[in-house]
N, C-alpha and C. Protein backbone atom coordinates (compact mmCIF):
# COMPACT_ATOMS: atom_id res chain seq x y z
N UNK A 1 114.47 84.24 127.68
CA UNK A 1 115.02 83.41 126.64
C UNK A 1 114.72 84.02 125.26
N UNK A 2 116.01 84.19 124.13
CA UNK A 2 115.75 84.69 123.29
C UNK A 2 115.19 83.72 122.08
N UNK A 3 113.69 84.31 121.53
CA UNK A 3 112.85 83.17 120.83
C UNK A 3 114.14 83.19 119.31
N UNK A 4 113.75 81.91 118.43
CA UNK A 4 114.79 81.83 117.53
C UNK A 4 113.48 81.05 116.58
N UNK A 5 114.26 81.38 115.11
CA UNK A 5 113.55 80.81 114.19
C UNK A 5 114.30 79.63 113.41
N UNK A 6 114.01 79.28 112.46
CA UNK A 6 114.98 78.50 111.73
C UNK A 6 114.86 78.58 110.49
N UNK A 7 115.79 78.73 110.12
CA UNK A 7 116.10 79.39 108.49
C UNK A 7 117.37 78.49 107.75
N UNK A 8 116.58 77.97 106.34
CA UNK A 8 117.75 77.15 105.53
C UNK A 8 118.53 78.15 104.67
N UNK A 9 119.54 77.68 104.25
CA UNK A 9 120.77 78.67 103.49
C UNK A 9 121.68 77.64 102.52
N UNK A 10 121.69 78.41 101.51
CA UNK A 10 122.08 77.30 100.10
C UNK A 10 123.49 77.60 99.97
N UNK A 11 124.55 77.17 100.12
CA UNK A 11 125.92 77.44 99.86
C UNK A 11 126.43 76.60 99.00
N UNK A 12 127.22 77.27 97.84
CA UNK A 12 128.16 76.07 97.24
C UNK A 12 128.43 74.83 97.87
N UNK A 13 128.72 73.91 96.78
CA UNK A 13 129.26 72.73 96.99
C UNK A 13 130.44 72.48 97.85
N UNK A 14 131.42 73.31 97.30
CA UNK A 14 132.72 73.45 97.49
C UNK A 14 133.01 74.38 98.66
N UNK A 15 132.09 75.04 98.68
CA UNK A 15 132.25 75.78 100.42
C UNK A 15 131.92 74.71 101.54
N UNK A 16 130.70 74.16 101.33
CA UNK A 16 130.42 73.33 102.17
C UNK A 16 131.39 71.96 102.36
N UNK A 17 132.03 71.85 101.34
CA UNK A 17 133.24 71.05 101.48
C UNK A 17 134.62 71.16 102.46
N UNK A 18 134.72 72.71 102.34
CA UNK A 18 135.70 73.63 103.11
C UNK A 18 135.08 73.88 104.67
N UNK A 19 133.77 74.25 105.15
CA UNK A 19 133.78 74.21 105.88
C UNK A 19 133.66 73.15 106.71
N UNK A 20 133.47 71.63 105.94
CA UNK A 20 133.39 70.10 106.69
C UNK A 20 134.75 70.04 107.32
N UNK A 21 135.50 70.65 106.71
CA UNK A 21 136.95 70.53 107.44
C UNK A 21 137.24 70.93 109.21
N UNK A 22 136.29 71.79 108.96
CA UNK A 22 136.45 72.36 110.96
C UNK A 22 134.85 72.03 111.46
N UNK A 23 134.57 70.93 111.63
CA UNK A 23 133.56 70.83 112.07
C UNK A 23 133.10 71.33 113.53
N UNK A 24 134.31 71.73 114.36
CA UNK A 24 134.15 72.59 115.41
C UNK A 24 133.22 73.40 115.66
N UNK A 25 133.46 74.47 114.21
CA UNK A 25 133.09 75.98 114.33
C UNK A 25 131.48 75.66 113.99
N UNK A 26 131.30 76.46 114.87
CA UNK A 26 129.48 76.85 115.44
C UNK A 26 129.20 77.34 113.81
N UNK A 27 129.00 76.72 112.66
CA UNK A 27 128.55 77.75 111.09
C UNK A 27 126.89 78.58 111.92
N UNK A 28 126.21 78.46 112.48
CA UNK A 28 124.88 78.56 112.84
C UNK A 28 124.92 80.08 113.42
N UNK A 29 125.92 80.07 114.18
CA UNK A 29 126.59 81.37 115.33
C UNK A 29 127.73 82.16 114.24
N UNK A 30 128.34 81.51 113.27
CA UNK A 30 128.58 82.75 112.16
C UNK A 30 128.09 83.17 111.07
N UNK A 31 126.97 82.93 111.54
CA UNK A 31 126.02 82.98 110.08
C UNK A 31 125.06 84.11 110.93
N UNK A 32 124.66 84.36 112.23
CA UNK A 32 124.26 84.74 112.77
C UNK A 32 124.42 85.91 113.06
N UNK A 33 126.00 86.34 113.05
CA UNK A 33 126.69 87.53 113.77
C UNK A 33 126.59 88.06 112.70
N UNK A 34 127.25 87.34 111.52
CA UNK A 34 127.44 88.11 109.96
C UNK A 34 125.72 88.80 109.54
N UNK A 35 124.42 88.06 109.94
CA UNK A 35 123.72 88.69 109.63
C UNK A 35 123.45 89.82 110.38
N UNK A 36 123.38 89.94 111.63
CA UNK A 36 123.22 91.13 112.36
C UNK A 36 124.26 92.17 112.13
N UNK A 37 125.33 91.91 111.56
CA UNK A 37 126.28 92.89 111.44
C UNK A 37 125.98 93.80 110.38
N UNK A 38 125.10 93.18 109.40
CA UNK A 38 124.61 92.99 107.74
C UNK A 38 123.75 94.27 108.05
N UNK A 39 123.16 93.75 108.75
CA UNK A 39 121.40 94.57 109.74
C UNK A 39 122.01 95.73 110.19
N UNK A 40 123.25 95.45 111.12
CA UNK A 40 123.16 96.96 111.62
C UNK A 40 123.90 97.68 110.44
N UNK A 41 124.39 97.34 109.32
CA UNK A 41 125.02 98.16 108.38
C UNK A 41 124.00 98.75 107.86
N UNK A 42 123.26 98.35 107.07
CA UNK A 42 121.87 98.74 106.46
C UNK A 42 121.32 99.47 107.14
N UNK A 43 121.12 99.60 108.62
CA UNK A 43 120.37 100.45 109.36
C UNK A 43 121.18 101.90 109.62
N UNK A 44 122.62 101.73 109.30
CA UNK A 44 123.10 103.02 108.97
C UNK A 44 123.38 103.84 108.09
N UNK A 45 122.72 103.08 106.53
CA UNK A 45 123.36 103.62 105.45
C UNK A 45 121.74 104.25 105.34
N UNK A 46 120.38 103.75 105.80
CA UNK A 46 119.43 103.88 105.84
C UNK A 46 118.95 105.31 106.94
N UNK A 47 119.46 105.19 107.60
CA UNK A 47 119.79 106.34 108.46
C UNK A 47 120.17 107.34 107.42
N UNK A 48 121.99 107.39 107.02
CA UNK A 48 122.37 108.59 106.01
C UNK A 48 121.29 108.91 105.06
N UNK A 49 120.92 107.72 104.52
CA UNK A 49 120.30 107.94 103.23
C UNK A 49 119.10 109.30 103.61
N UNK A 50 118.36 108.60 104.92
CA UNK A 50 117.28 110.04 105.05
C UNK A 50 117.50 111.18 105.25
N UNK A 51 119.07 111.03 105.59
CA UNK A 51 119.55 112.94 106.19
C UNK A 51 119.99 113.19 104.48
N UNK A 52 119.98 112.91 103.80
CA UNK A 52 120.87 112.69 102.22
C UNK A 52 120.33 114.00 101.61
N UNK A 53 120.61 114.78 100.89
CA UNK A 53 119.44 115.43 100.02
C UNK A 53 120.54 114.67 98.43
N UNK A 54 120.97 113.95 98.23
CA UNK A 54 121.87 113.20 97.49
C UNK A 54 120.56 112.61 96.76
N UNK A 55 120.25 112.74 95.05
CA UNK A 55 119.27 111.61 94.62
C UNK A 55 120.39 110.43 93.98
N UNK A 56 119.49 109.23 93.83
CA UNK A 56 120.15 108.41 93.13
C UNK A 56 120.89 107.94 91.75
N UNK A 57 120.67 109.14 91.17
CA UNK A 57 121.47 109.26 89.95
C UNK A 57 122.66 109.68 90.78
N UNK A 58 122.77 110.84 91.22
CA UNK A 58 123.92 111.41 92.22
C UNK A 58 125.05 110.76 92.56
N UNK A 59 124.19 109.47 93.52
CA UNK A 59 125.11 108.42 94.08
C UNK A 59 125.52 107.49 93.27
N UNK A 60 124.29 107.18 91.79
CA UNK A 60 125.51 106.35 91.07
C UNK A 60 126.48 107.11 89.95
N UNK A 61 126.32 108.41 89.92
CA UNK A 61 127.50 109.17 89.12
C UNK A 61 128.91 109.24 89.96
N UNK A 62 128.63 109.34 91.62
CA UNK A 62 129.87 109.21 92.48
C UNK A 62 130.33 108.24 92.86
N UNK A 63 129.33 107.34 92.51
CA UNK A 63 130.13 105.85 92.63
C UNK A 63 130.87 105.31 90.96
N UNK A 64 130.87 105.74 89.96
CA UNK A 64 131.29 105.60 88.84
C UNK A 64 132.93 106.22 89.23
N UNK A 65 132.63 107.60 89.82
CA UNK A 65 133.94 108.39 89.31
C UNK A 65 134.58 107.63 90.65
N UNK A 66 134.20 106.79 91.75
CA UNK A 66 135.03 106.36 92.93
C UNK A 66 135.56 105.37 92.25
N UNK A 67 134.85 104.07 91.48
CA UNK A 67 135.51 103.23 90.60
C UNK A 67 136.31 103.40 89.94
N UNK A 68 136.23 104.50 89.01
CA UNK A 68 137.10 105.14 87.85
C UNK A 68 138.70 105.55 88.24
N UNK A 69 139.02 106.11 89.61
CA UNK A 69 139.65 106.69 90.57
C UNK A 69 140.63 105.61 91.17
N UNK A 70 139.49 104.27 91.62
CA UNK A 70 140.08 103.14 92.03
C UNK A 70 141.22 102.68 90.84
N UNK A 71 140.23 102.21 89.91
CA UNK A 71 140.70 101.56 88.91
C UNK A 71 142.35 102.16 88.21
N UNK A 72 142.08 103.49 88.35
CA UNK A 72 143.68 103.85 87.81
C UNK A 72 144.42 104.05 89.16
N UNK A 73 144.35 104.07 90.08
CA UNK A 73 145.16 103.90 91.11
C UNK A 73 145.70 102.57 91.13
N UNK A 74 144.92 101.46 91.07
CA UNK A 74 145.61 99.98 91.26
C UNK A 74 146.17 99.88 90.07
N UNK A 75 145.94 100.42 88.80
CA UNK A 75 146.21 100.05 87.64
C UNK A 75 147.94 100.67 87.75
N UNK A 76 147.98 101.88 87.93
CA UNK A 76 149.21 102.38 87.93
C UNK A 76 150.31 101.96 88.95
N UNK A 77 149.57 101.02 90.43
CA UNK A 77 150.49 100.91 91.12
C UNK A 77 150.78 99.36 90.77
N UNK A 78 150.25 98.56 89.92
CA UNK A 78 151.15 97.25 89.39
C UNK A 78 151.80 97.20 88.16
């Protein structure tokens, strides 16, 4: 049996309003998956990061020019 903890979580007003609507859906079991999914993301960017020889100025100068790149692409296509 898998042991479990219990953990509170603060959501808007207005979400929690939206999700009263489907009272069906398990929120407990998607709150669950979304975190492990969260987990295994992090555990791969954490992974790259150690093979990286990339410092962090690096990654935020290439994340500037990926924005920069974005930004006139959407800009020019509306």
């Amino acid at each position: 049996m898998i042991s479990m903890v219990n953990m509170t979580l603060a959501v808007p007003k207005e979400l929690k309003k939206e999700m009263d609507e489907y009272p069906w859906v398990n929120w407990s079991e998607i709150a669950r998956i979304a975190f492990k999914n969260r987990v295994k993301e992090l555990r791969i960017l954490d992974e790259f990061r150690s093979d990286s020889e990339m410092t962090e100025e690096d990654a935020i100068e290439l994340g500037r020019k990926v924005n920069k790149n974005l930004y006139k692409r959407y800009k020019e296509s509306s």
